[in-house]
PDBML (XML) file of the C-alpha atoms, coordinates in Angstrom:
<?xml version="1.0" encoding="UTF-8" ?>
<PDBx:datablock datablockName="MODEL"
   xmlns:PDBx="http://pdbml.pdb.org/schema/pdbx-v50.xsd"
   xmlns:xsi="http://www.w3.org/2001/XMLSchema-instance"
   xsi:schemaLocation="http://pdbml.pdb.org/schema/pdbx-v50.xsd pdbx-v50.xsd">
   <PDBx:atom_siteCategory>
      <PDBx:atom_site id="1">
         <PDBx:B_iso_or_equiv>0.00</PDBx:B_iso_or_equiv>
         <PDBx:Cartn_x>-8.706</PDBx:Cartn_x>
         <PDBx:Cartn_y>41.781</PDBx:Cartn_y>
         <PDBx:Cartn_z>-39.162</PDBx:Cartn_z>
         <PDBx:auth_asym_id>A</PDBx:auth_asym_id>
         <PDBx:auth_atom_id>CA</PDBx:auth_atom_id>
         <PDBx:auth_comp_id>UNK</PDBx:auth_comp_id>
         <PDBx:auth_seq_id>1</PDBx:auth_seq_id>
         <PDBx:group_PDB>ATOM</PDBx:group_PDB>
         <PDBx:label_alt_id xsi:nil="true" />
         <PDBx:label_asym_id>A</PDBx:label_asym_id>
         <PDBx:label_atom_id>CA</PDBx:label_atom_id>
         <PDBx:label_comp_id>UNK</PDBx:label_comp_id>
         <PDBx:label_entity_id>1</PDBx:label_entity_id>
         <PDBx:label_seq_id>1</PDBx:label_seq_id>
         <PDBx:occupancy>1.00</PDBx:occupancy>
         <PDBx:pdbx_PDB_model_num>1</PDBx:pdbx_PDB_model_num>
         <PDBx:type_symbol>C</PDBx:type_symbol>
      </PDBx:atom_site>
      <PDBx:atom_site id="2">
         <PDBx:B_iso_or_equiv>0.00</PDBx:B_iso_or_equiv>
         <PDBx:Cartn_x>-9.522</PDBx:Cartn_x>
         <PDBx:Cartn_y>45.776</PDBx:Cartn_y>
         <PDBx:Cartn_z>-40.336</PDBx:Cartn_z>
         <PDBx:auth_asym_id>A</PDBx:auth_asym_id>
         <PDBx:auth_atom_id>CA</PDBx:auth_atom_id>
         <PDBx:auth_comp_id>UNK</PDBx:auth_comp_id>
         <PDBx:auth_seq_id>2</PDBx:auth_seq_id>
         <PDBx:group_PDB>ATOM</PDBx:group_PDB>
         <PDBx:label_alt_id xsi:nil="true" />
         <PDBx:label_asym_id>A</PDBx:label_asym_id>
         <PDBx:label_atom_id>CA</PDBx:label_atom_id>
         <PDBx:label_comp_id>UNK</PDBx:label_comp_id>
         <PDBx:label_entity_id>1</PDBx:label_entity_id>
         <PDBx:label_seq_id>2</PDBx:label_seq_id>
         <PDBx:occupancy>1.00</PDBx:occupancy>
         <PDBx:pdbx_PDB_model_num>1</PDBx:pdbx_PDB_model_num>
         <PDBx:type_symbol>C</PDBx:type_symbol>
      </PDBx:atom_site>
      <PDBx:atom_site id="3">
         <PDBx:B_iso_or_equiv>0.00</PDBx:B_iso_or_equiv>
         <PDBx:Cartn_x>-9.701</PDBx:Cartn_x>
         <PDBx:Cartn_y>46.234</PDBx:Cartn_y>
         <PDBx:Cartn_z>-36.516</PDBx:Cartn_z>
         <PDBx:auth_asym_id>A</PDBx:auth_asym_id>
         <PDBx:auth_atom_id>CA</PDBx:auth_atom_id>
         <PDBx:auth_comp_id>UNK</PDBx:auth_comp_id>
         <PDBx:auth_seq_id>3</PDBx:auth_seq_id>
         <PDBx:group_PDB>ATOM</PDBx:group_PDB>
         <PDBx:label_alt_id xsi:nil="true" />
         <PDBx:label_asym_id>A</PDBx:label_asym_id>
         <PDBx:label_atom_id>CA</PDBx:label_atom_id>
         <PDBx:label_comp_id>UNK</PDBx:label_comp_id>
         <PDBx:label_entity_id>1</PDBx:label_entity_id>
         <PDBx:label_seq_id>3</PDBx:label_seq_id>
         <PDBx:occupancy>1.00</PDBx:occupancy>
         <PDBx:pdbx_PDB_model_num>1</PDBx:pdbx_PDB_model_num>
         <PDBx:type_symbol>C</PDBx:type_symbol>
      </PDBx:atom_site>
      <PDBx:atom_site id="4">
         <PDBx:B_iso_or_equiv>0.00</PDBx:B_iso_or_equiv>
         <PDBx:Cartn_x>-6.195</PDBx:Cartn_x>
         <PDBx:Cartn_y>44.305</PDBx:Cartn_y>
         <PDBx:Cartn_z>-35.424</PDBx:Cartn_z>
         <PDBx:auth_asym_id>A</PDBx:auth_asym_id>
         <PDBx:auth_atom_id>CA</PDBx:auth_atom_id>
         <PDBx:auth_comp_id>UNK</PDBx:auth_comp_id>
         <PDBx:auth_seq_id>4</PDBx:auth_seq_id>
         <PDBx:group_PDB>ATOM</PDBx:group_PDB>
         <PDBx:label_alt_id xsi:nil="true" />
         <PDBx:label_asym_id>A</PDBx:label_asym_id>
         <PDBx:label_atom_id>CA</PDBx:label_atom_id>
         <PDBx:label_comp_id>UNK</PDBx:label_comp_id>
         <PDBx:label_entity_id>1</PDBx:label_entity_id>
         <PDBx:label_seq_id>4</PDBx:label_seq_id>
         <PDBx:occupancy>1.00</PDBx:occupancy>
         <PDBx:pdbx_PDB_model_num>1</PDBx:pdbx_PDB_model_num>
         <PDBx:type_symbol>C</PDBx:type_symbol>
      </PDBx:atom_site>
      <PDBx:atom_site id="5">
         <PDBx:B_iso_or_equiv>0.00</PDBx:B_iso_or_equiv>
         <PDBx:Cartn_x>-4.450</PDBx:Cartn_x>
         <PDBx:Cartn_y>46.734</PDBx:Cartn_y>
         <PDBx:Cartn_z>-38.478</PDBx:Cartn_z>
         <PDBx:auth_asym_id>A</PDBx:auth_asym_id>
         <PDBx:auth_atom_id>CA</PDBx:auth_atom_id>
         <PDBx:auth_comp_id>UNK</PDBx:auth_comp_id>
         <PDBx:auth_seq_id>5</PDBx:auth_seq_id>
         <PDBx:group_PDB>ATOM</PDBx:group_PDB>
         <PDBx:label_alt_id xsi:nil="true" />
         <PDBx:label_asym_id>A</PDBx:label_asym_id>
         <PDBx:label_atom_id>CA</PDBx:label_atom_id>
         <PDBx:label_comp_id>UNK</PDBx:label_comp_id>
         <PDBx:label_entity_id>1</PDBx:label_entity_id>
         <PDBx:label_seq_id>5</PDBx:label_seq_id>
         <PDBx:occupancy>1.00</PDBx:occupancy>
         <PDBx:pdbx_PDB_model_num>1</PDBx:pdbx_PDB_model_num>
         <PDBx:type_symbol>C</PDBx:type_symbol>
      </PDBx:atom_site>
      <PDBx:atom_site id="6">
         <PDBx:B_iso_or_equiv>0.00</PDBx:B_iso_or_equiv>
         <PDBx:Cartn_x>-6.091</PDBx:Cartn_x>
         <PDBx:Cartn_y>49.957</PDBx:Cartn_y>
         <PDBx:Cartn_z>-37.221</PDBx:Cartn_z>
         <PDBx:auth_asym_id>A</PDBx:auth_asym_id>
         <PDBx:auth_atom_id>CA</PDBx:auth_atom_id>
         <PDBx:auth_comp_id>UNK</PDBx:auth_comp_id>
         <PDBx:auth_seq_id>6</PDBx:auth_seq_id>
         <PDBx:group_PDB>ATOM</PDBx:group_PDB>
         <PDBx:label_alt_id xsi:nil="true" />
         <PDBx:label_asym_id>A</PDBx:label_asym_id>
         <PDBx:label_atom_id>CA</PDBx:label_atom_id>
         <PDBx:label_comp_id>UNK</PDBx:label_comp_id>
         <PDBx:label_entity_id>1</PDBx:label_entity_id>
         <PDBx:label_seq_id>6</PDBx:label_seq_id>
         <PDBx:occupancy>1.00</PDBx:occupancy>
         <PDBx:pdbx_PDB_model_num>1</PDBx:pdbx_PDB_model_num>
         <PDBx:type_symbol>C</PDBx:type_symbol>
      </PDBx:atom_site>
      <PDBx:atom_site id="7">
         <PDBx:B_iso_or_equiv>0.00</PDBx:B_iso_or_equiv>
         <PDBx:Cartn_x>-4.466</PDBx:Cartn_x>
         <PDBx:Cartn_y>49.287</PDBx:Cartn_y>
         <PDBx:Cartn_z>-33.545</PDBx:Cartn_z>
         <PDBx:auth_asym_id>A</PDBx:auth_asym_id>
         <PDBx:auth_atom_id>CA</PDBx:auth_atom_id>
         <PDBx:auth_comp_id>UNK</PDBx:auth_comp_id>
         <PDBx:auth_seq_id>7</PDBx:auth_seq_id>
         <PDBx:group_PDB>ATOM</PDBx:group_PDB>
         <PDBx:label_alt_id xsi:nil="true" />
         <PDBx:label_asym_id>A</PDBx:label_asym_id>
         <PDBx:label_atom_id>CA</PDBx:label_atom_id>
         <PDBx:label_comp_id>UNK</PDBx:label_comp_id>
         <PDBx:label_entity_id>1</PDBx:label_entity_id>
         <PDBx:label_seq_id>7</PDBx:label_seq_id>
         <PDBx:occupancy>1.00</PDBx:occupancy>
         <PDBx:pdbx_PDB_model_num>1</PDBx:pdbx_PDB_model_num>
         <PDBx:type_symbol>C</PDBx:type_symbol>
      </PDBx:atom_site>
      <PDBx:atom_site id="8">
         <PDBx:B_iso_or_equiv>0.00</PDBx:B_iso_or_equiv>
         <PDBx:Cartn_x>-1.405</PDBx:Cartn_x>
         <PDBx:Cartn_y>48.688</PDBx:Cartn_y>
         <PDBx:Cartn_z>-35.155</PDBx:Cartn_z>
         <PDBx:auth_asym_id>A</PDBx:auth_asym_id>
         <PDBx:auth_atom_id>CA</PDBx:auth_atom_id>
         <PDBx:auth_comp_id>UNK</PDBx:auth_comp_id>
         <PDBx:auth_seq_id>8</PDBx:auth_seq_id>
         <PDBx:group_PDB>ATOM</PDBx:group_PDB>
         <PDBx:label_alt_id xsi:nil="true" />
         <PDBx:label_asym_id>A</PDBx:label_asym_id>
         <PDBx:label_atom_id>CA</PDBx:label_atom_id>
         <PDBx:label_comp_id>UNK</PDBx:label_comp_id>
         <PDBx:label_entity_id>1</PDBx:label_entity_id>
         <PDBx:label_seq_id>8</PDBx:label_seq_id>
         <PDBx:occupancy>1.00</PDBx:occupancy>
         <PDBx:pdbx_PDB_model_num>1</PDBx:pdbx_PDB_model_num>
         <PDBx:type_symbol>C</PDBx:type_symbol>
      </PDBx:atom_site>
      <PDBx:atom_site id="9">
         <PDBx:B_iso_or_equiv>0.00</PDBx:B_iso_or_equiv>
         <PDBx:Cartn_x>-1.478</PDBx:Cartn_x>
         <PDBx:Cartn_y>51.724</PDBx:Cartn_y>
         <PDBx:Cartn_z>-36.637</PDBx:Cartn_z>
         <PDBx:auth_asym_id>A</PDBx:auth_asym_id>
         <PDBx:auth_atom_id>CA</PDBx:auth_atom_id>
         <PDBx:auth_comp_id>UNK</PDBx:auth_comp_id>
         <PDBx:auth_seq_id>9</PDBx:auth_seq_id>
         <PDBx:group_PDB>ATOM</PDBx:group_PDB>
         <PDBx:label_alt_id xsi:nil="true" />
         <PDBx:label_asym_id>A</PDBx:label_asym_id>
         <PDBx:label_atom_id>CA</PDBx:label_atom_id>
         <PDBx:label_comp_id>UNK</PDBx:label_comp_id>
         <PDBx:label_entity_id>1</PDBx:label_entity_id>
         <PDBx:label_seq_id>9</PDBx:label_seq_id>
         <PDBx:occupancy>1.00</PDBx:occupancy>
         <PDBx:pdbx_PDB_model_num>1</PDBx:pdbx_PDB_model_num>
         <PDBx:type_symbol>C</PDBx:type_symbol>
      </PDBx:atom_site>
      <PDBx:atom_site id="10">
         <PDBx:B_iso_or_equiv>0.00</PDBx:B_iso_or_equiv>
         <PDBx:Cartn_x>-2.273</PDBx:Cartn_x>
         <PDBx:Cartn_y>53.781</PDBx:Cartn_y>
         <PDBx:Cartn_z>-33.533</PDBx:Cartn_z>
         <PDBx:auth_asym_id>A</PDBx:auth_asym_id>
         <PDBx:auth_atom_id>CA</PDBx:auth_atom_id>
         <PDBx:auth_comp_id>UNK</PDBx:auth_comp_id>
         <PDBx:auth_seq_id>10</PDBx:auth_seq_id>
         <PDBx:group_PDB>ATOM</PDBx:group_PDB>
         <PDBx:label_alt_id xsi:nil="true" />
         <PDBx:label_asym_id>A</PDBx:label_asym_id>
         <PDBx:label_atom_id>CA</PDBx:label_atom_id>
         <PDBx:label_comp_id>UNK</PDBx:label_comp_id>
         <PDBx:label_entity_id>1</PDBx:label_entity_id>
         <PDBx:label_seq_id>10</PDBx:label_seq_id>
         <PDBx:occupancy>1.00</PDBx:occupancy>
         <PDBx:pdbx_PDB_model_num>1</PDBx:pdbx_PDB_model_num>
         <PDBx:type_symbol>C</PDBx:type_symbol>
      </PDBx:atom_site>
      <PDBx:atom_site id="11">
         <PDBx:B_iso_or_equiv>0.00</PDBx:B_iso_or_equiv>
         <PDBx:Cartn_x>1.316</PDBx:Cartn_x>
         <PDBx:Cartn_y>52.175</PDBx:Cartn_y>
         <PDBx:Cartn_z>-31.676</PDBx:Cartn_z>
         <PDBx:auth_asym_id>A</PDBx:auth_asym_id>
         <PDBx:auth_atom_id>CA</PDBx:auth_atom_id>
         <PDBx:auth_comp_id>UNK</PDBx:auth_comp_id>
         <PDBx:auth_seq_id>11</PDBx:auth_seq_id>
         <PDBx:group_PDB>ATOM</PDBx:group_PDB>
         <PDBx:label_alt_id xsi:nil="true" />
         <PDBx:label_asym_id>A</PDBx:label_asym_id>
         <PDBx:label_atom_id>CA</PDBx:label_atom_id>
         <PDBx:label_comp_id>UNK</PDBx:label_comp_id>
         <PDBx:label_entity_id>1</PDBx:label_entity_id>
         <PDBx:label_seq_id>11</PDBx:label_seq_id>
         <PDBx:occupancy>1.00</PDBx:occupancy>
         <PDBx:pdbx_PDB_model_num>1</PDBx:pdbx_PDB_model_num>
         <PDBx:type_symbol>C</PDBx:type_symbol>
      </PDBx:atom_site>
      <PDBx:atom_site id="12">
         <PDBx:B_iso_or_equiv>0.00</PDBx:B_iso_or_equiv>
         <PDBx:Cartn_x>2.909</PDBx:Cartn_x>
         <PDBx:Cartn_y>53.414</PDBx:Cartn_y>
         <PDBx:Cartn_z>-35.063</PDBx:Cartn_z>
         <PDBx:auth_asym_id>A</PDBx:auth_asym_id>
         <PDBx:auth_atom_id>CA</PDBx:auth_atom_id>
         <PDBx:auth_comp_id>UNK</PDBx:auth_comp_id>
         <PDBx:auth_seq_id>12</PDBx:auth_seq_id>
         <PDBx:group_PDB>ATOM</PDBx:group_PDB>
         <PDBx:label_alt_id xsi:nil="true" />
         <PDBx:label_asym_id>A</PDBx:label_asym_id>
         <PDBx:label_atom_id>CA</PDBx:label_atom_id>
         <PDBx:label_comp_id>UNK</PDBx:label_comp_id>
         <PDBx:label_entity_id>1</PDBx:label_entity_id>
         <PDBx:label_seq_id>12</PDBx:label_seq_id>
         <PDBx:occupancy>1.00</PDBx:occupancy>
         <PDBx:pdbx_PDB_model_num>1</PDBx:pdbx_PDB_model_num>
         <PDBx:type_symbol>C</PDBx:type_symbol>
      </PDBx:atom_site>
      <PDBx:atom_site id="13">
         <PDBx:B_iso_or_equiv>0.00</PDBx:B_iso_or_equiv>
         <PDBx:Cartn_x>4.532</PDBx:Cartn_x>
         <PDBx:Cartn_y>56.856</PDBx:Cartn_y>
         <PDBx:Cartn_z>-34.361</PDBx:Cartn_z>
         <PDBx:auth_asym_id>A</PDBx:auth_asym_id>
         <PDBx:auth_atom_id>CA</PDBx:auth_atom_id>
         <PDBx:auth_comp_id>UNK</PDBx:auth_comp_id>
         <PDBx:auth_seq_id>13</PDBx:auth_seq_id>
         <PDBx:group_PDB>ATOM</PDBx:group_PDB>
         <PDBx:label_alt_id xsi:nil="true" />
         <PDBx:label_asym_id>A</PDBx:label_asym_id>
         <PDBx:label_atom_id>CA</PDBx:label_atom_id>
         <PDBx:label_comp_id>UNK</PDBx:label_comp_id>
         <PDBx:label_entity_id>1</PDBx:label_entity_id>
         <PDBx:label_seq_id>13</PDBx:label_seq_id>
         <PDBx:occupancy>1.00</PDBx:occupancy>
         <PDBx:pdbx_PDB_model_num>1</PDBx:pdbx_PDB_model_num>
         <PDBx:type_symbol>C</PDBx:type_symbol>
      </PDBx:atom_site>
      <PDBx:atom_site id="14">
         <PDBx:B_iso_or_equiv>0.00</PDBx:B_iso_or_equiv>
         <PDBx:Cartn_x>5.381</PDBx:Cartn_x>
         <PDBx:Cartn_y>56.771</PDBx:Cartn_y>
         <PDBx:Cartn_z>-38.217</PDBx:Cartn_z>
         <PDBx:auth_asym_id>A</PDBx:auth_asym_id>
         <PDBx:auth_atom_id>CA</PDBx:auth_atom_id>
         <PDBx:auth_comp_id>UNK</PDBx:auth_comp_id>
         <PDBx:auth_seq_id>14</PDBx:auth_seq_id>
         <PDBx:group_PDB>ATOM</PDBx:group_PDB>
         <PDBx:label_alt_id xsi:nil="true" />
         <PDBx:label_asym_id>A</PDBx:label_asym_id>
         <PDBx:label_atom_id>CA</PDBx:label_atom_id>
         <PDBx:label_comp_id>UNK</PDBx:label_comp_id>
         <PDBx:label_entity_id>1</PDBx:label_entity_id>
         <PDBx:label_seq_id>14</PDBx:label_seq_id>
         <PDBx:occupancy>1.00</PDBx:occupancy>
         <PDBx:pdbx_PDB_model_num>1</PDBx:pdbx_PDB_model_num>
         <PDBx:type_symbol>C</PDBx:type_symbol>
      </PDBx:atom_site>
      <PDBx:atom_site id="15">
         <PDBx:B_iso_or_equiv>0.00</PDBx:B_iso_or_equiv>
         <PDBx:Cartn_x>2.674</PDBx:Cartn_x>
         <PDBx:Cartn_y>59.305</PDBx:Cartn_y>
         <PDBx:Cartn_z>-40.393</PDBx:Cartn_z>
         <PDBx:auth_asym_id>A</PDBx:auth_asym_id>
         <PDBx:auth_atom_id>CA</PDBx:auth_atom_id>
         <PDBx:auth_comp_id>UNK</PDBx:auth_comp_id>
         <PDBx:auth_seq_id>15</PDBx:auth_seq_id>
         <PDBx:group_PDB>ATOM</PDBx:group_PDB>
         <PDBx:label_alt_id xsi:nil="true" />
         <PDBx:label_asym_id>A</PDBx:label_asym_id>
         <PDBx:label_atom_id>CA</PDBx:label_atom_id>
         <PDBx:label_comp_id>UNK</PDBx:label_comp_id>
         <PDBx:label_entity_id>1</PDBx:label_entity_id>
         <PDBx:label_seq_id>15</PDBx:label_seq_id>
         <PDBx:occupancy>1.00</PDBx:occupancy>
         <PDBx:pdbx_PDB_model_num>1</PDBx:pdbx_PDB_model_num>
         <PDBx:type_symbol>C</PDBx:type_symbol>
      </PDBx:atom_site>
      <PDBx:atom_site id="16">
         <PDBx:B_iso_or_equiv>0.00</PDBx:B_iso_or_equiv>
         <PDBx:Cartn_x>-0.612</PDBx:Cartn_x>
         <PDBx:Cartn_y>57.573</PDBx:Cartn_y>
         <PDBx:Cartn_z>-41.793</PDBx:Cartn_z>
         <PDBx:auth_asym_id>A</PDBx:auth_asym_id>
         <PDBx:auth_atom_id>CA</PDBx:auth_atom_id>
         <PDBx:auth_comp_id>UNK</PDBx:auth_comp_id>
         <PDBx:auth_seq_id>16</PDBx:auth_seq_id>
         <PDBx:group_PDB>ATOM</PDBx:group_PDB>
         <PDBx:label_alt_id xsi:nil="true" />
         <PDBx:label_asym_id>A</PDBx:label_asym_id>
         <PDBx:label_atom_id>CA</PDBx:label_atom_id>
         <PDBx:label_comp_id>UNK</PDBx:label_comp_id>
         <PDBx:label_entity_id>1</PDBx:label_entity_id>
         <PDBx:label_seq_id>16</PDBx:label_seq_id>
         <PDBx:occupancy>1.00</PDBx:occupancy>
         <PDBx:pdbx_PDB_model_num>1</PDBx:pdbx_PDB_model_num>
         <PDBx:type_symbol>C</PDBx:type_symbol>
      </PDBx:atom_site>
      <PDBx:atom_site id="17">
         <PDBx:B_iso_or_equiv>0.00</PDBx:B_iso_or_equiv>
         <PDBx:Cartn_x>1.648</PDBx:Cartn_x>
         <PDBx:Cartn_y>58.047</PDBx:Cartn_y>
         <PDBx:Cartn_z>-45.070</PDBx:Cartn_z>
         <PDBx:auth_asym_id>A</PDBx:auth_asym_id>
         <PDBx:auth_atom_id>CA</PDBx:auth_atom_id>
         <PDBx:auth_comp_id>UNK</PDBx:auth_comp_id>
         <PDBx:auth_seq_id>17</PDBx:auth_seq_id>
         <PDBx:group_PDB>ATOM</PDBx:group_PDB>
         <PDBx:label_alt_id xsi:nil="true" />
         <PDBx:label_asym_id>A</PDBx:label_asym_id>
         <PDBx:label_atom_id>CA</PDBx:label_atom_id>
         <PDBx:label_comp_id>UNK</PDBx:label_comp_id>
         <PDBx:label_entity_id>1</PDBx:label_entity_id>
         <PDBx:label_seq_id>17</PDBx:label_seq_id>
         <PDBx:occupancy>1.00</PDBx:occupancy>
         <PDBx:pdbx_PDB_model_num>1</PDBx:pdbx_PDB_model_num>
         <PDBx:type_symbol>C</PDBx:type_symbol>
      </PDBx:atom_site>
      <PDBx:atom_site id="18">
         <PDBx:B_iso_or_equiv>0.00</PDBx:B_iso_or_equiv>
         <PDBx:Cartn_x>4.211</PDBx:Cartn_x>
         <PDBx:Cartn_y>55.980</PDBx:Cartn_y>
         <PDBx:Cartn_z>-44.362</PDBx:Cartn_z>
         <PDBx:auth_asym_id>A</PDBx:auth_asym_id>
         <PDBx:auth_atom_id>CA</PDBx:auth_atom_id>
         <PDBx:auth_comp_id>UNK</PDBx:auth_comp_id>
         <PDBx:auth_seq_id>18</PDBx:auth_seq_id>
         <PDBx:group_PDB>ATOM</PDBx:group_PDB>
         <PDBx:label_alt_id xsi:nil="true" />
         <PDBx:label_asym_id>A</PDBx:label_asym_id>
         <PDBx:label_atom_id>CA</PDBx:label_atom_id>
         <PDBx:label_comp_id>UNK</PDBx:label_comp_id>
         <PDBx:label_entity_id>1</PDBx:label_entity_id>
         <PDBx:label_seq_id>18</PDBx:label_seq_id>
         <PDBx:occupancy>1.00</PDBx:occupancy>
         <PDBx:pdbx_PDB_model_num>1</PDBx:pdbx_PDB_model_num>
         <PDBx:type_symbol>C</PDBx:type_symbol>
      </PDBx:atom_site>
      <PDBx:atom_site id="19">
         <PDBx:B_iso_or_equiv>0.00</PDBx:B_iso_or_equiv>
         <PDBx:Cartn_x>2.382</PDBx:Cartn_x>
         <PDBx:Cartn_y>52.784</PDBx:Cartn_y>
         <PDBx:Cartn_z>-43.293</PDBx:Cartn_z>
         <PDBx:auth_asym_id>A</PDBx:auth_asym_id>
         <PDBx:auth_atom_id>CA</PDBx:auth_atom_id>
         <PDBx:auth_comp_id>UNK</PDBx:auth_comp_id>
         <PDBx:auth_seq_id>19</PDBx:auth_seq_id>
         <PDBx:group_PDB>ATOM</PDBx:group_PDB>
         <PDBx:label_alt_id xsi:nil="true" />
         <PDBx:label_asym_id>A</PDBx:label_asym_id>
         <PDBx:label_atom_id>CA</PDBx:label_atom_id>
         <PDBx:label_comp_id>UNK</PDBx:label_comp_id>
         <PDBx:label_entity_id>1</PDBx:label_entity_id>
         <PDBx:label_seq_id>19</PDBx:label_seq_id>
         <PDBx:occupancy>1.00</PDBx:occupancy>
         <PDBx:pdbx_PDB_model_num>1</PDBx:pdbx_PDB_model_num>
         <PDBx:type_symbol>C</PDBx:type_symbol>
      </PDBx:atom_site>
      <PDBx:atom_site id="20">
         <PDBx:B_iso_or_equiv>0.00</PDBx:B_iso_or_equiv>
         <PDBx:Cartn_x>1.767</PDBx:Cartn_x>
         <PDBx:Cartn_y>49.663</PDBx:Cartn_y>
         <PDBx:Cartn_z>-45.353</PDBx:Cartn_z>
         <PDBx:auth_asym_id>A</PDBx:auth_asym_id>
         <PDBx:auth_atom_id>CA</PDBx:auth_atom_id>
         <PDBx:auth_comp_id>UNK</PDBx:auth_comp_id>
         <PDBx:auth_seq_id>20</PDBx:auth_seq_id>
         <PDBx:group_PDB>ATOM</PDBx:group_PDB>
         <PDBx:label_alt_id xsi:nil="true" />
         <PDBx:label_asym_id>A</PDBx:label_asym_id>
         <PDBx:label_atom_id>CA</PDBx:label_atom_id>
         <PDBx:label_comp_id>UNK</PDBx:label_comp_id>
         <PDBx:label_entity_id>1</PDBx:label_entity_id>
         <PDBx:label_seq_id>20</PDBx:label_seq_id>
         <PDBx:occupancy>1.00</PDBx:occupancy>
         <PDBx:pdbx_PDB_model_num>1</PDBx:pdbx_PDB_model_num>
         <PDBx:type_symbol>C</PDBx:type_symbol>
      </PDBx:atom_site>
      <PDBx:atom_site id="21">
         <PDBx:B_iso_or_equiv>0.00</PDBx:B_iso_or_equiv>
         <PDBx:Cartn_x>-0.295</PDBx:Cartn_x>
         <PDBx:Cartn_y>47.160</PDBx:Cartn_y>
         <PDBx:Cartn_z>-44.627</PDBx:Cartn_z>
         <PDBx:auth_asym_id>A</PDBx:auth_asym_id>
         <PDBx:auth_atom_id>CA</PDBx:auth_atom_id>
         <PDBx:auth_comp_id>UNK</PDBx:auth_comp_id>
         <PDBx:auth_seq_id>21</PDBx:auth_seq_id>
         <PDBx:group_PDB>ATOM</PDBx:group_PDB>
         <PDBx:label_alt_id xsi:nil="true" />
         <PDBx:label_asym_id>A</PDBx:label_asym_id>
         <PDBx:label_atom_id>CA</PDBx:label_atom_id>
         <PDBx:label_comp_id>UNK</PDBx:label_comp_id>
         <PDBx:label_entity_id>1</PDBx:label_entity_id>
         <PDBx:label_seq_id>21</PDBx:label_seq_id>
         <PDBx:occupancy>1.00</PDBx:occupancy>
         <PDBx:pdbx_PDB_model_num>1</PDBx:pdbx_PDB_model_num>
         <PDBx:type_symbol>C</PDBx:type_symbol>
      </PDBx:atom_site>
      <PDBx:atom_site id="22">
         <PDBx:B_iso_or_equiv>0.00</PDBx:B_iso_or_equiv>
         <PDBx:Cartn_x>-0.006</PDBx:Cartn_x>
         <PDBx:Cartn_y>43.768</PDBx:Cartn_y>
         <PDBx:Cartn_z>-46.897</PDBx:Cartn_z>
         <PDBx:auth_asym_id>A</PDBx:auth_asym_id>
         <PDBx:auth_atom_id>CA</PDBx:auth_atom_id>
         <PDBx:auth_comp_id>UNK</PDBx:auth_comp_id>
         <PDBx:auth_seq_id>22</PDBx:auth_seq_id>
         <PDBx:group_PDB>ATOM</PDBx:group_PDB>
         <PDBx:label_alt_id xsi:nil="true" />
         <PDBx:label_asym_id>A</PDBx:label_asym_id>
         <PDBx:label_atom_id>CA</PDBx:label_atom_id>
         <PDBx:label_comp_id>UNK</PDBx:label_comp_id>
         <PDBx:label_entity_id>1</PDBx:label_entity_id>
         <PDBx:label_seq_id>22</PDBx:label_seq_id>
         <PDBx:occupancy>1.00</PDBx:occupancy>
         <PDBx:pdbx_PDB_model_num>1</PDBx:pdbx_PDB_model_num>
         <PDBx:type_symbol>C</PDBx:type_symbol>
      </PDBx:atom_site>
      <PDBx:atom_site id="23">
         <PDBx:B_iso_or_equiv>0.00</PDBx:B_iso_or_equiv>
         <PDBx:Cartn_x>-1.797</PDBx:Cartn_x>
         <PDBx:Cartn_y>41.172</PDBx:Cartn_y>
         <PDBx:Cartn_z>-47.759</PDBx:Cartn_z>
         <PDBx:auth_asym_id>A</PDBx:auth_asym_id>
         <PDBx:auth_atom_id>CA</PDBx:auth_atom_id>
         <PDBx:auth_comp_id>UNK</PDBx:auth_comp_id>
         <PDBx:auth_seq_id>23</PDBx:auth_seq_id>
         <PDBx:group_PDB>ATOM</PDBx:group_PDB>
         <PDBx:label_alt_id xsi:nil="true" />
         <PDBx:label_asym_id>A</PDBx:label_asym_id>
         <PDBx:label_atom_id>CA</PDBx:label_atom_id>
         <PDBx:label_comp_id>UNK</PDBx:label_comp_id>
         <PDBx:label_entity_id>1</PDBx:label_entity_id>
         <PDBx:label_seq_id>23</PDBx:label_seq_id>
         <PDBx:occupancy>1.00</PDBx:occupancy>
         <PDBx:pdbx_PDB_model_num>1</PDBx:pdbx_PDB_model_num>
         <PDBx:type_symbol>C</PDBx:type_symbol>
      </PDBx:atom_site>
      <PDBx:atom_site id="24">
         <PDBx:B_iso_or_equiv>0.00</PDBx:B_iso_or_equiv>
         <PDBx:Cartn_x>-1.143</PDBx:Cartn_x>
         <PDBx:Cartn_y>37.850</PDBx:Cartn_y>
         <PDBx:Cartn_z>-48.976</PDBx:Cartn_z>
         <PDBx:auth_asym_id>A</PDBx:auth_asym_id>
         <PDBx:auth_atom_id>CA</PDBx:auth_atom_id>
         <PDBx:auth_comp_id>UNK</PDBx:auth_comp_id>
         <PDBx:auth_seq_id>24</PDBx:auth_seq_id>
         <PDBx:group_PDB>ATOM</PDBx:group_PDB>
         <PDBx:label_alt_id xsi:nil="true" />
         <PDBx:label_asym_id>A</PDBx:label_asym_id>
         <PDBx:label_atom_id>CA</PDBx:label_atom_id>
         <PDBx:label_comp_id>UNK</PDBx:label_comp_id>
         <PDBx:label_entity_id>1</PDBx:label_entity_id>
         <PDBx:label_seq_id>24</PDBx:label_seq_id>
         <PDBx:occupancy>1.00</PDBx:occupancy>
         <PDBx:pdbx_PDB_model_num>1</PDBx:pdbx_PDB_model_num>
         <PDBx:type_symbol>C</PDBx:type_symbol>
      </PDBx:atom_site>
   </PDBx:atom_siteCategory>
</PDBx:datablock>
């Protein structure tokens, strides 16, 4: 699940600081 976020992340062309991740 750690690994599906960090690809997400990578597509993102937002900064590292502007990305939330949540959990339920």
């Amino acid at each position: 699940r750690r690994a599906a976020f960090e690809e997400e992340k990578k597509k993102c062309t937002s900064s590292d600081d502007d990305i939330r991740i949540a959990l339920a």
